[in-house]
C-alpha atoms as a PDB file:
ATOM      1  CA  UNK A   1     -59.736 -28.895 197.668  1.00  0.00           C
ATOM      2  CA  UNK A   2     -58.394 -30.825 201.054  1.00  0.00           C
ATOM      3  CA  UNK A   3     -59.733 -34.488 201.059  1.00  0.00           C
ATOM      4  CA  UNK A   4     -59.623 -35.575 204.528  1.00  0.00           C
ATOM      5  CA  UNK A   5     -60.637 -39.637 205.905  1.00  0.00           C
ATOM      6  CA  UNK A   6     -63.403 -40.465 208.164  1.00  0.00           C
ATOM      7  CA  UNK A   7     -61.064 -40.747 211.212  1.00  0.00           C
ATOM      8  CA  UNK A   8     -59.310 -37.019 210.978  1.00  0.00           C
ATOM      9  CA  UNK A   9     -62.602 -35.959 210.047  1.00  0.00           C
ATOM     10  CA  UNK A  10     -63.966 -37.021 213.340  1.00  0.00           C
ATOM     11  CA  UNK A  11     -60.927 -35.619 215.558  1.00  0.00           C
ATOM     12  CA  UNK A  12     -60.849 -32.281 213.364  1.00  0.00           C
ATOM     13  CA  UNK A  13     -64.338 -31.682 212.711  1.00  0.00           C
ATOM     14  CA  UNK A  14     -64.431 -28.202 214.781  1.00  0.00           C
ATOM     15  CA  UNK A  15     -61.084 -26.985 212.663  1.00  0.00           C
ATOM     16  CA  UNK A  16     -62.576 -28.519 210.014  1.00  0.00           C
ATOM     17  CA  UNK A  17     -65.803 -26.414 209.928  1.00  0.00           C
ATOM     18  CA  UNK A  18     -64.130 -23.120 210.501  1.00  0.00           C
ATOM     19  CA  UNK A  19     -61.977 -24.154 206.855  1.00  0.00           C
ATOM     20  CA  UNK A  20     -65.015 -24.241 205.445  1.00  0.00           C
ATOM     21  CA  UNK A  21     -66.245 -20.614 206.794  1.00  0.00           C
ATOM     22  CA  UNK A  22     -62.657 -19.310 205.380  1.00  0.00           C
ATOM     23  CA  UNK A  23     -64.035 -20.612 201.540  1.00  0.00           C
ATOM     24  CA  UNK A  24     -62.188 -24.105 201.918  1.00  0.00           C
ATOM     25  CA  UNK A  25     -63.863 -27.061 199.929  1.00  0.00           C
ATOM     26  CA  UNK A  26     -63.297 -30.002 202.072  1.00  0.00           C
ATOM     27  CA  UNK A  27     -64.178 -33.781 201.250  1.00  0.00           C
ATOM     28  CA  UNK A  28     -64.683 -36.404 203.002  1.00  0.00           C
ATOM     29  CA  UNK A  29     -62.948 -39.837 202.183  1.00  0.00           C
ATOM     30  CA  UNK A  30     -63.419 -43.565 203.295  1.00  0.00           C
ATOM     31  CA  UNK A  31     -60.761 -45.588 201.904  1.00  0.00           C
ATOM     32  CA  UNK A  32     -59.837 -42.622 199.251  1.00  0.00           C
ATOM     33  CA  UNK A  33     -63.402 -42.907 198.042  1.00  0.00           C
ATOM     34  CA  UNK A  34     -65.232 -39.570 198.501  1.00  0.00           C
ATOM     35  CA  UNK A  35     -68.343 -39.903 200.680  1.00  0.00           C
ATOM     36  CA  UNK A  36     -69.296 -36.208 201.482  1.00  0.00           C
ATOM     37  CA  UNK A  37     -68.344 -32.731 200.844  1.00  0.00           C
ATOM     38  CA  UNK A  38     -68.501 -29.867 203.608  1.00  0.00           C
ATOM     39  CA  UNK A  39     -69.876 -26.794 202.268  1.00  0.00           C
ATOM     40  CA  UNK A  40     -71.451 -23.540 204.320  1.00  0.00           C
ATOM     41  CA  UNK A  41     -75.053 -23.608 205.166  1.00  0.00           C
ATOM     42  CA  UNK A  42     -76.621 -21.194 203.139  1.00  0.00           C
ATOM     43  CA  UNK A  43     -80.379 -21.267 204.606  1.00  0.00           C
ATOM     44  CA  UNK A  44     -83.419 -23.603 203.524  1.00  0.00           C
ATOM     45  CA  UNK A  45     -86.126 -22.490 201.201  1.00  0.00           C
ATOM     46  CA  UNK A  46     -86.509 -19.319 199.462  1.00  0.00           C
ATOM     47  CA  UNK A  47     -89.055 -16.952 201.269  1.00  0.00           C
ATOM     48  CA  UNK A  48     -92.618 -17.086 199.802  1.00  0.00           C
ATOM     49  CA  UNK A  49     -93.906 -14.078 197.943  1.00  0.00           C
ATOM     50  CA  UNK A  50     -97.601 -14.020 198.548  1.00  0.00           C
ATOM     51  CA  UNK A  51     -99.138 -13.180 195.077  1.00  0.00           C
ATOM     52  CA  UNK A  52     -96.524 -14.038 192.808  1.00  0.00           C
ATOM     53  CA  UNK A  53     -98.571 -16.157 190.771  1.00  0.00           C
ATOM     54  CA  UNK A  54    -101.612 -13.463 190.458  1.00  0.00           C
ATOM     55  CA  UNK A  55    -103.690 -13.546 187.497  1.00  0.00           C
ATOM     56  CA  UNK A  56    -101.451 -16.583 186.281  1.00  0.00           C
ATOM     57  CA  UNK A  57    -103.908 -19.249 188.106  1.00  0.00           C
ATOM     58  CA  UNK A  58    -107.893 -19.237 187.028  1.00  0.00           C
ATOM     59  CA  UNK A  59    -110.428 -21.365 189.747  1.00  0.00           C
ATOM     60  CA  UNK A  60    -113.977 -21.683 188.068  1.00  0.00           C
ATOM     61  CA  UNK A  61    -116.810 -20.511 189.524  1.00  0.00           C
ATOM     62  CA  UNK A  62    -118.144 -24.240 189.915  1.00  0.00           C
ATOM     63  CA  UNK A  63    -115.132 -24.921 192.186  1.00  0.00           C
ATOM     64  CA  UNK A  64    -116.895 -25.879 194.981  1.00  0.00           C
ATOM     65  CA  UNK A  65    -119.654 -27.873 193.232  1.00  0.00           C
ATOM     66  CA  UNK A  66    -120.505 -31.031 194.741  1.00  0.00           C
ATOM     67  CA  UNK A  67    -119.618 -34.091 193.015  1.00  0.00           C
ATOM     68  CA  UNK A  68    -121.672 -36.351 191.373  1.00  0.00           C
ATOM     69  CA  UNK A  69    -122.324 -39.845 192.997  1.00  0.00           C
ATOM     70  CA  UNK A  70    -120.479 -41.622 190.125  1.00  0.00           C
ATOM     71  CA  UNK A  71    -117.489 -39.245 190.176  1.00  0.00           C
ATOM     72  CA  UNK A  72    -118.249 -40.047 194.181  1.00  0.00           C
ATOM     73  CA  UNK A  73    -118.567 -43.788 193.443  1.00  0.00           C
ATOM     74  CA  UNK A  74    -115.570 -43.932 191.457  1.00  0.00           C
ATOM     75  CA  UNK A  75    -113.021 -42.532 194.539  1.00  0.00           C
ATOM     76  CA  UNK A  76    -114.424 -44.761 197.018  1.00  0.00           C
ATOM     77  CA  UNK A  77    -113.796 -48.020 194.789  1.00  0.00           C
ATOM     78  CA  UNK A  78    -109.943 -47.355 195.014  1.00  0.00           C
ATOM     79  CA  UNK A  79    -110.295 -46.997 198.745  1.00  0.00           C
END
């Protein structure tokens, strides 16, 4: 692991990065405390899988029921 301050951080940052493609765990230190730790990007979310959850979730057939006006009532007083 190569802890590095704020200030070489800043003037290296390009060298820096292309350590961290090679596998190198850098931190970042201000005043010898670390603040931040450079790792790859490895992507955001997982991909969705449409249907992984079939037959797992039930909706009743009432679903789409209206509500009655004290269920109604009972919303619009926290409004």
């Amino acid at each position: 692991m190569v802890v590095v301050n704020t200030h070489e951080a800043k003037t290296n940052l390009s060298r820096l990065l292309d350590e961290v493609l090679e596998g190198q765990d850098i931190v970042i230190a201000r005043g010898n405390k670390p603040l931040a730790r450079l790792v790859p990007y490895t992507g955001g979310k997982c991909a969705r899988k449409p249907g992984v959850l079939k037959g797992r979730i039930k909706v009743s057939e009432d679903f789409d029921t209206p509500l009655s006006d004290e269920i109604v009532a009972s919303f619009e007083a926290g409004a």
